[in-house]
C-alpha atoms as a PDB file:
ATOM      1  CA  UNK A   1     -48.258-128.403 -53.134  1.00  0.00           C
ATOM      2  CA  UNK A   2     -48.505-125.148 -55.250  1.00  0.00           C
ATOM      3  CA  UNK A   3     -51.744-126.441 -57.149  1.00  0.00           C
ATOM      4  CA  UNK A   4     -53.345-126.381 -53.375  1.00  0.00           C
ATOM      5  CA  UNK A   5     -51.911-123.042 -52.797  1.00  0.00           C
ATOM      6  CA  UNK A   6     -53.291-121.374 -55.544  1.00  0.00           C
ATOM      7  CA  UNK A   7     -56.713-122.825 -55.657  1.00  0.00           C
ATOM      8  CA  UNK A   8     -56.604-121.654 -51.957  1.00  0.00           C
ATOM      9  CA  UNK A   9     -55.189-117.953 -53.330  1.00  0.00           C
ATOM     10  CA  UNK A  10     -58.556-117.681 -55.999  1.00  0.00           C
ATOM     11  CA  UNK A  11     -60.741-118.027 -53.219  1.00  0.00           C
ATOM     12  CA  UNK A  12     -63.670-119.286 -55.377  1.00  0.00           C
ATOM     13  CA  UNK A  13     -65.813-119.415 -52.690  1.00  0.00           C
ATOM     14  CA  UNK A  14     -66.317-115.390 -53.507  1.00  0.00           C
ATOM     15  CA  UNK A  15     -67.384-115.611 -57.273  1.00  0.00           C
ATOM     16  CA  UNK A  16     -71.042-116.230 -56.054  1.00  0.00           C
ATOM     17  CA  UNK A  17     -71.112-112.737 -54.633  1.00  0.00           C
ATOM     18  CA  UNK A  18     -69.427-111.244 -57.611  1.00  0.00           C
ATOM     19  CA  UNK A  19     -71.475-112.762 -60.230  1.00  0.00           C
ATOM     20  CA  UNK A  20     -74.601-111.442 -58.525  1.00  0.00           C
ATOM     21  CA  UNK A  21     -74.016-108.262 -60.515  1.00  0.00           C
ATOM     22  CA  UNK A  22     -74.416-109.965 -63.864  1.00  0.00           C
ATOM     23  CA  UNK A  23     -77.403-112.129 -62.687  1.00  0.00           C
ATOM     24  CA  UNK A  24     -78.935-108.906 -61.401  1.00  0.00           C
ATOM     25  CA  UNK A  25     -77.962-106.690 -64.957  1.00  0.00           C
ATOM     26  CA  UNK A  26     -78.834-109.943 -66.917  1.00  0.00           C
ATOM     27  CA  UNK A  27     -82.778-110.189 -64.766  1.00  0.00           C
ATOM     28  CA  UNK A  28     -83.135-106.283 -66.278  1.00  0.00           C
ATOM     29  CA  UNK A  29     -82.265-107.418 -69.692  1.00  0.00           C
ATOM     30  CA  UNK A  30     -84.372-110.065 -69.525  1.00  0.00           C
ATOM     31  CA  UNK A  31     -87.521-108.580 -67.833  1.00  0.00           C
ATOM     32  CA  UNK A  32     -87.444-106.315 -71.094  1.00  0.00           C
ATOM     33  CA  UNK A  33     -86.903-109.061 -74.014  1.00  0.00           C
ATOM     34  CA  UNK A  34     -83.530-108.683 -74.598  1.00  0.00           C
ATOM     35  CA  UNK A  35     -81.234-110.850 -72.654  1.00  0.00           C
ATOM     36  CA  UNK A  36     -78.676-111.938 -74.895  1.00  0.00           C
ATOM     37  CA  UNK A  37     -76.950-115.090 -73.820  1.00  0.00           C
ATOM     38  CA  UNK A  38     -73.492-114.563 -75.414  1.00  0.00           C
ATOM     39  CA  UNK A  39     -73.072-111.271 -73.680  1.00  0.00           C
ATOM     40  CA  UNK A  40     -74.477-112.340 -70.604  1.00  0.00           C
ATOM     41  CA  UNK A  41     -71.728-115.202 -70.622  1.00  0.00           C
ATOM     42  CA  UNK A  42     -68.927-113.082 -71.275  1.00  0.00           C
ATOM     43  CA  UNK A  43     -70.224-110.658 -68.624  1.00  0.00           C
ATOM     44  CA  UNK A  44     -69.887-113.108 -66.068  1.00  0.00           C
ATOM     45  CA  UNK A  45     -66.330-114.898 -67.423  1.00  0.00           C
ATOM     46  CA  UNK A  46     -65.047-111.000 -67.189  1.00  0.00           C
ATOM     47  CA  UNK A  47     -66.486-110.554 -63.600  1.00  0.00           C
ATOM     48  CA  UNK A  48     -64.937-114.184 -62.310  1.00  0.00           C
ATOM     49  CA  UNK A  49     -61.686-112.627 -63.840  1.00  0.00           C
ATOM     50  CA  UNK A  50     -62.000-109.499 -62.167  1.00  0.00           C
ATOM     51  CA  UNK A  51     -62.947-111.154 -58.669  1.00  0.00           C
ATOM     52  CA  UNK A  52     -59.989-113.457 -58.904  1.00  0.00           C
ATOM     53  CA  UNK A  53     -58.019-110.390 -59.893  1.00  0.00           C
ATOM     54  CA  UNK A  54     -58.948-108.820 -56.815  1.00  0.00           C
ATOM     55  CA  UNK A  55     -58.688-111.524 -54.641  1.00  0.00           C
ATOM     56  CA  UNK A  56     -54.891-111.872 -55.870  1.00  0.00           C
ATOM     57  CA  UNK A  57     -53.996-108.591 -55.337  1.00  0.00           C
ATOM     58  CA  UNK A  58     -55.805-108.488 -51.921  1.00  0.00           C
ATOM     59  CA  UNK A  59     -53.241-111.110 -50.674  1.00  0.00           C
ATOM     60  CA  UNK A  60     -50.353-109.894 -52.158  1.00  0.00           C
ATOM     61  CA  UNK A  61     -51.134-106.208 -50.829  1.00  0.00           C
ATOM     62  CA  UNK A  62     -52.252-107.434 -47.260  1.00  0.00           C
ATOM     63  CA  UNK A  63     -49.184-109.872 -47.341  1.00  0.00           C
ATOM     64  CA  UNK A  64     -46.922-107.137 -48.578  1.00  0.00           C
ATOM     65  CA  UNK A  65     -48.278-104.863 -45.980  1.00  0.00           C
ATOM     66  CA  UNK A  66     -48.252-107.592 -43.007  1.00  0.00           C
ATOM     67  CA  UNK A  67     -51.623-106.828 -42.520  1.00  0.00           C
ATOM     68  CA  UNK A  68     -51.647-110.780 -42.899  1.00  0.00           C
ATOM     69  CA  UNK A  69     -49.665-111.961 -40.024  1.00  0.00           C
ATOM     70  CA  UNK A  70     -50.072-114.372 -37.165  1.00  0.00           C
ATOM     71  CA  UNK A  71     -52.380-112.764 -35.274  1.00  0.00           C
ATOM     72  CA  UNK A  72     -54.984-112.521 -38.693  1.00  0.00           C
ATOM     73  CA  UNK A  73     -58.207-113.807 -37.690  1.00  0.00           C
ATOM     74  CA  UNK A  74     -59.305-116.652 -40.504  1.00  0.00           C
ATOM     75  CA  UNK A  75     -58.312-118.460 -43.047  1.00  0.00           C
ATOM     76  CA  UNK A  76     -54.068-118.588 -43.852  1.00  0.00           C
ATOM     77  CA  UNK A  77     -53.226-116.635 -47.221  1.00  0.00           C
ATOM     78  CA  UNK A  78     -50.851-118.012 -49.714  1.00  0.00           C
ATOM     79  CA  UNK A  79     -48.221-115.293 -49.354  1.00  0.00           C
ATOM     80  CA  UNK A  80     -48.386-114.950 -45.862  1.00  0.00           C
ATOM     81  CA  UNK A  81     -48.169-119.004 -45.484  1.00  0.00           C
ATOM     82  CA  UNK A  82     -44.493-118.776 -47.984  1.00  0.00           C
ATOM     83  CA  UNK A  83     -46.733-121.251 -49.818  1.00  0.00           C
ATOM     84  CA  UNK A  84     -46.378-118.779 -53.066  1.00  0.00           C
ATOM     85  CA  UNK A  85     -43.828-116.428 -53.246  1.00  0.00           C
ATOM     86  CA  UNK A  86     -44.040-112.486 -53.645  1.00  0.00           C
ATOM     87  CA  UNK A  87     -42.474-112.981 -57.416  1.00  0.00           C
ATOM     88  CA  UNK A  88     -45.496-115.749 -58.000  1.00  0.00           C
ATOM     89  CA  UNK A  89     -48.083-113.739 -56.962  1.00  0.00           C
ATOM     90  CA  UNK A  90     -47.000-110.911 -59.173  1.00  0.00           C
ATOM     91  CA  UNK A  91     -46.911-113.179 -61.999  1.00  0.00           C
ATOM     92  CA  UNK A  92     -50.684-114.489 -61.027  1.00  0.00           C
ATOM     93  CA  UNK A  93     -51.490-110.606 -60.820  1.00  0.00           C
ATOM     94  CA  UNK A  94     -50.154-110.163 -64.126  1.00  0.00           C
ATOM     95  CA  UNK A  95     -51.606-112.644 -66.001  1.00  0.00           C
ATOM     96  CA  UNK A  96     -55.346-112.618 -64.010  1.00  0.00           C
ATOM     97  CA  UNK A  97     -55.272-108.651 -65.095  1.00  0.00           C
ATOM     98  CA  UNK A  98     -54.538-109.616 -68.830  1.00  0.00           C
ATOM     99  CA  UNK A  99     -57.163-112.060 -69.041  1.00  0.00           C
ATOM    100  CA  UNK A 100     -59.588-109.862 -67.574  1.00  0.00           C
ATOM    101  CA  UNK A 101     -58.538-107.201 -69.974  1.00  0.00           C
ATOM    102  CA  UNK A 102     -59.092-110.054 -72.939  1.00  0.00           C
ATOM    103  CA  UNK A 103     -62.438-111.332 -71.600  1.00  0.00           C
ATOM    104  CA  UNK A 104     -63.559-107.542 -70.560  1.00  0.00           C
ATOM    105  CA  UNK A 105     -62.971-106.493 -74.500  1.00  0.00           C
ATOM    106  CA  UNK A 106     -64.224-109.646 -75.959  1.00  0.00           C
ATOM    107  CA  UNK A 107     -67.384-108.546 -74.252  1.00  0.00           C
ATOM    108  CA  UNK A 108     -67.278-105.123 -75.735  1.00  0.00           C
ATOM    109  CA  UNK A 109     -66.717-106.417 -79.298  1.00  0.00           C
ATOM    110  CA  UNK A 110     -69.540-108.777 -78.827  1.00  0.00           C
ATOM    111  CA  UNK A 111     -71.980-106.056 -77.656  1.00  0.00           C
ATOM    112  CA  UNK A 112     -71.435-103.312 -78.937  1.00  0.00           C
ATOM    113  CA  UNK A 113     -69.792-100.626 -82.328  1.00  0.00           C
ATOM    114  CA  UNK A 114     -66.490 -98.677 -81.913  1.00  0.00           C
ATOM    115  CA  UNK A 115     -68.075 -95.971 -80.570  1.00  0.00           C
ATOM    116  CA  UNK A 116     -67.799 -93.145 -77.920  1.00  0.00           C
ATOM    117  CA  UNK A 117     -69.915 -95.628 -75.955  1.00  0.00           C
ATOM    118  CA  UNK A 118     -67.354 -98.273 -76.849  1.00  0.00           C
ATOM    119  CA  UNK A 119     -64.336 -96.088 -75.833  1.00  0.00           C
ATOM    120  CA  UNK A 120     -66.642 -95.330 -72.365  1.00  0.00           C
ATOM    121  CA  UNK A 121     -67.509 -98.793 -71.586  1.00  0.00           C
ATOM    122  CA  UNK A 122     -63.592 -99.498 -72.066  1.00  0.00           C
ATOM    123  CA  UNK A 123     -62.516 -97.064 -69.814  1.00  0.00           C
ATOM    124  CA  UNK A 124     -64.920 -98.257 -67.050  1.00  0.00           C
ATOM    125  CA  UNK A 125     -63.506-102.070 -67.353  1.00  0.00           C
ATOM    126  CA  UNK A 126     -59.688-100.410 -67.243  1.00  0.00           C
ATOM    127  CA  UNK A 127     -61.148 -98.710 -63.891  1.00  0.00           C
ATOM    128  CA  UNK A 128     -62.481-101.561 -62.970  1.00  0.00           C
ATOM    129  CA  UNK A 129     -59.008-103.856 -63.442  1.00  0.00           C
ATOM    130  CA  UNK A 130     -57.287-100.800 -62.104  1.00  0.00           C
ATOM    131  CA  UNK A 131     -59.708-101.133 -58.696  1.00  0.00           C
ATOM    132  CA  UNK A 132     -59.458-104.601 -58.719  1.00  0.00           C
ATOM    133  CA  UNK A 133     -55.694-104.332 -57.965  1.00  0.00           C
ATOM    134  CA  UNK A 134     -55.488-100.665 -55.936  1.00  0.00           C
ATOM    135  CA  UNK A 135     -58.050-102.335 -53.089  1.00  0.00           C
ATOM    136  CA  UNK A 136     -54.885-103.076 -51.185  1.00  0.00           C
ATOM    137  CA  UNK A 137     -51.815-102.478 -53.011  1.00  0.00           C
ATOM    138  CA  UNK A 138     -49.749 -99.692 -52.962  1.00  0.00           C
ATOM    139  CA  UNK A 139     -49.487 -96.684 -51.029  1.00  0.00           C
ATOM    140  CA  UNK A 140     -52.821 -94.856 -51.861  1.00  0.00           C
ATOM    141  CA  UNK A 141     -54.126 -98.542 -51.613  1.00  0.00           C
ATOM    142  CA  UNK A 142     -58.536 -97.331 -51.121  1.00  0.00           C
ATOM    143  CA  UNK A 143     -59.058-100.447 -48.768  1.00  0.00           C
ATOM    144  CA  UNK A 144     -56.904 -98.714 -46.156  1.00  0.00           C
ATOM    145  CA  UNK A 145     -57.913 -95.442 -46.208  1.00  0.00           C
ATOM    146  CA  UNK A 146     -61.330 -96.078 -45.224  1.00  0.00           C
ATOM    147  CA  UNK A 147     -62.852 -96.346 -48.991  1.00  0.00           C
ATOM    148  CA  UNK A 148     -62.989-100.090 -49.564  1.00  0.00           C
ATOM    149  CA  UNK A 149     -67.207-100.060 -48.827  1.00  0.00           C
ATOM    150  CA  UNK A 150     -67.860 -97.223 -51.589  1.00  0.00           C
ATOM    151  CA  UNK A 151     -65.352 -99.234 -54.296  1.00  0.00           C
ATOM    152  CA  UNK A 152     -67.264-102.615 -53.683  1.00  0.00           C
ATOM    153  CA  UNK A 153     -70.824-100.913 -53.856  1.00  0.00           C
ATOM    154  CA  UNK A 154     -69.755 -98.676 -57.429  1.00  0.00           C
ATOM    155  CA  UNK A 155     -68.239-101.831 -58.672  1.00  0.00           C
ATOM    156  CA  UNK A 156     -70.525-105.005 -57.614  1.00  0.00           C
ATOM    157  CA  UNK A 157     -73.732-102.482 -57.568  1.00  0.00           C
ATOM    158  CA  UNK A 158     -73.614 -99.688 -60.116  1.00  0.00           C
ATOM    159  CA  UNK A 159     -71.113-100.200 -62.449  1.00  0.00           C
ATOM    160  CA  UNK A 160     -71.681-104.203 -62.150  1.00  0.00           C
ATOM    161  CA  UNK A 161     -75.548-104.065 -62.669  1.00  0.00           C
ATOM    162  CA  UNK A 162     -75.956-101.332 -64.733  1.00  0.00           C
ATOM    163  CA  UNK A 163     -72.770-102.187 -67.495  1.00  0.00           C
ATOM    164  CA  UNK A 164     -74.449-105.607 -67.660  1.00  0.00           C
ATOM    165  CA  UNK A 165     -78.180-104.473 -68.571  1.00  0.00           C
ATOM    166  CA  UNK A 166     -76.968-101.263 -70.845  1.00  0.00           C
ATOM    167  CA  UNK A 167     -74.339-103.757 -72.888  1.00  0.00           C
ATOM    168  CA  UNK A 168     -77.454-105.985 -73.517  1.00  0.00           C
ATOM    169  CA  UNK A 169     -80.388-103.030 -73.567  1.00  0.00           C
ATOM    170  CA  UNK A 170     -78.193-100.049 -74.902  1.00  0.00           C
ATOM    171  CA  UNK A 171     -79.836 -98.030 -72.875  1.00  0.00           C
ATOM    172  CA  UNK A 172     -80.011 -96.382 -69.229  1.00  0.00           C
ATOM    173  CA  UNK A 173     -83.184 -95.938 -66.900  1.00  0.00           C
ATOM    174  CA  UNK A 174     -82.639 -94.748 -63.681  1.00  0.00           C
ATOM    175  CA  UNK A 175     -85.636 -97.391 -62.531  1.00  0.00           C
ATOM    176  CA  UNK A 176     -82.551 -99.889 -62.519  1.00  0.00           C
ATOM    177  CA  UNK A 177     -80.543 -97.756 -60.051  1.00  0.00           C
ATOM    178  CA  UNK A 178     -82.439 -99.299 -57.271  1.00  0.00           C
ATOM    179  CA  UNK A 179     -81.649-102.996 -58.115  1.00  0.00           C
ATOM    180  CA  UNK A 180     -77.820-101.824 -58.617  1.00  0.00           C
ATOM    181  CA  UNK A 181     -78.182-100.358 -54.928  1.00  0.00           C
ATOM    182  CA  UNK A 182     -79.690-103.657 -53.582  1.00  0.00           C
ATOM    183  CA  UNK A 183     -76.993-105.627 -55.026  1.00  0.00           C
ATOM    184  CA  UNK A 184     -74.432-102.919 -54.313  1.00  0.00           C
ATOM    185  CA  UNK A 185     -75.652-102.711 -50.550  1.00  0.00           C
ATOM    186  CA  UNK A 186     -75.798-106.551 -50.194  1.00  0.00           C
ATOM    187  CA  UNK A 187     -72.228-107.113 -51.284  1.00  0.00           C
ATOM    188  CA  UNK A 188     -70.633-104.019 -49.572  1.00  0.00           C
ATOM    189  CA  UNK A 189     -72.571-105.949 -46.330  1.00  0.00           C
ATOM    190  CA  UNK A 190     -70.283-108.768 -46.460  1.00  0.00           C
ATOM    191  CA  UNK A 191     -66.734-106.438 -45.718  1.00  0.00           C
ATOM    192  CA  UNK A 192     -68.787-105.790 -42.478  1.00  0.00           C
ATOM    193  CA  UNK A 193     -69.268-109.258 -41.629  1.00  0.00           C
END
């Protein structure tokens, strides 16, 4: 049953971790009288993209790569099971990166002008999908060479925390560094598990 497959494929039971950037960015905006709901909403529909992005890519690569073989410790993946093929996955990698393109610059029209901050804060989310996908695919893929723990701190800590408060606050204080760390830290903890 493909519908079971792919479900299984999204690994949902991740988003909690990967929405604990926006909570975290939305607490800042909020602590200073200007959380905005509508931006905080899109934040997080453009981080569950990105996650599920991630998590896509992370099985084709792995699968690609046999890193996912019998001997894998956990849960069965969906390309190493044959329960979606190579071409599928693709596809699902395809269209999870174009809707987390469309929700990323929904959330940049919502929040803020066509600007050199604009053109900034668009360059970070194409980073961001282009992270999402290099974790474990390709031949410079970051997760094998000993960088995955720096790209999941910059992107759930940092660059989650802090694009969520500046997008609502439109502006930067290093003060909020520290709760981007925490956040950063706690999710680069659970690759170490």
């Amino acid at each position: 049953m493909k519908l079971k497959a792919w479900f299984s494929a999204l690994r949902l039971r991740t988003l909690p971790l990967a929405i604990s950037c926006v909570i975290t960015g939305a607490g800042i905006a909020w602590q200073q009288d200007m959380l905005n709901w509508e931006i905080t909403s899109l934040a997080l529909c453009t981080t569950i993209f990105l996650q599920i992005l991630s998590n896509l890519a992370n099985d084709f690569g792995d699968g690609v790569k046999g890193t996912d073989n019998d001997a894998r410790i956990g849960p069965t993946r969906a390309l190493q099971s044959g329960a979606i093929s190579q071409s599928e996955m693709k596809l699902g990698i395809y269209v999870s990166a174009l809707i987390s393109f469309t929700s990323g610059l929904w959330l940049l029209l919502a929040s803020l002008q066509f600007n050199w901050t604009f053109l900034i804060m668009l360059c970070i989310g194409l980073l961001s999908i282009g992270a999402a996908v290099k974790y474990t695919i390709g031949k410079s893929a970051f997760g094998y060479k000993g960088l995955g723990d720096l790209f999941v701190f910059l992107f759930f800590g940092p660059v989650g925390v802090l694009g969520t408060s500046f997008l609502q606050i439109g502006s930067f204080d290093w003060m909020h560094l520290l709760p981007a760390a925490s956040i950063g830290l706690l999710c680069t903890s659970v690759l170490n598990l």
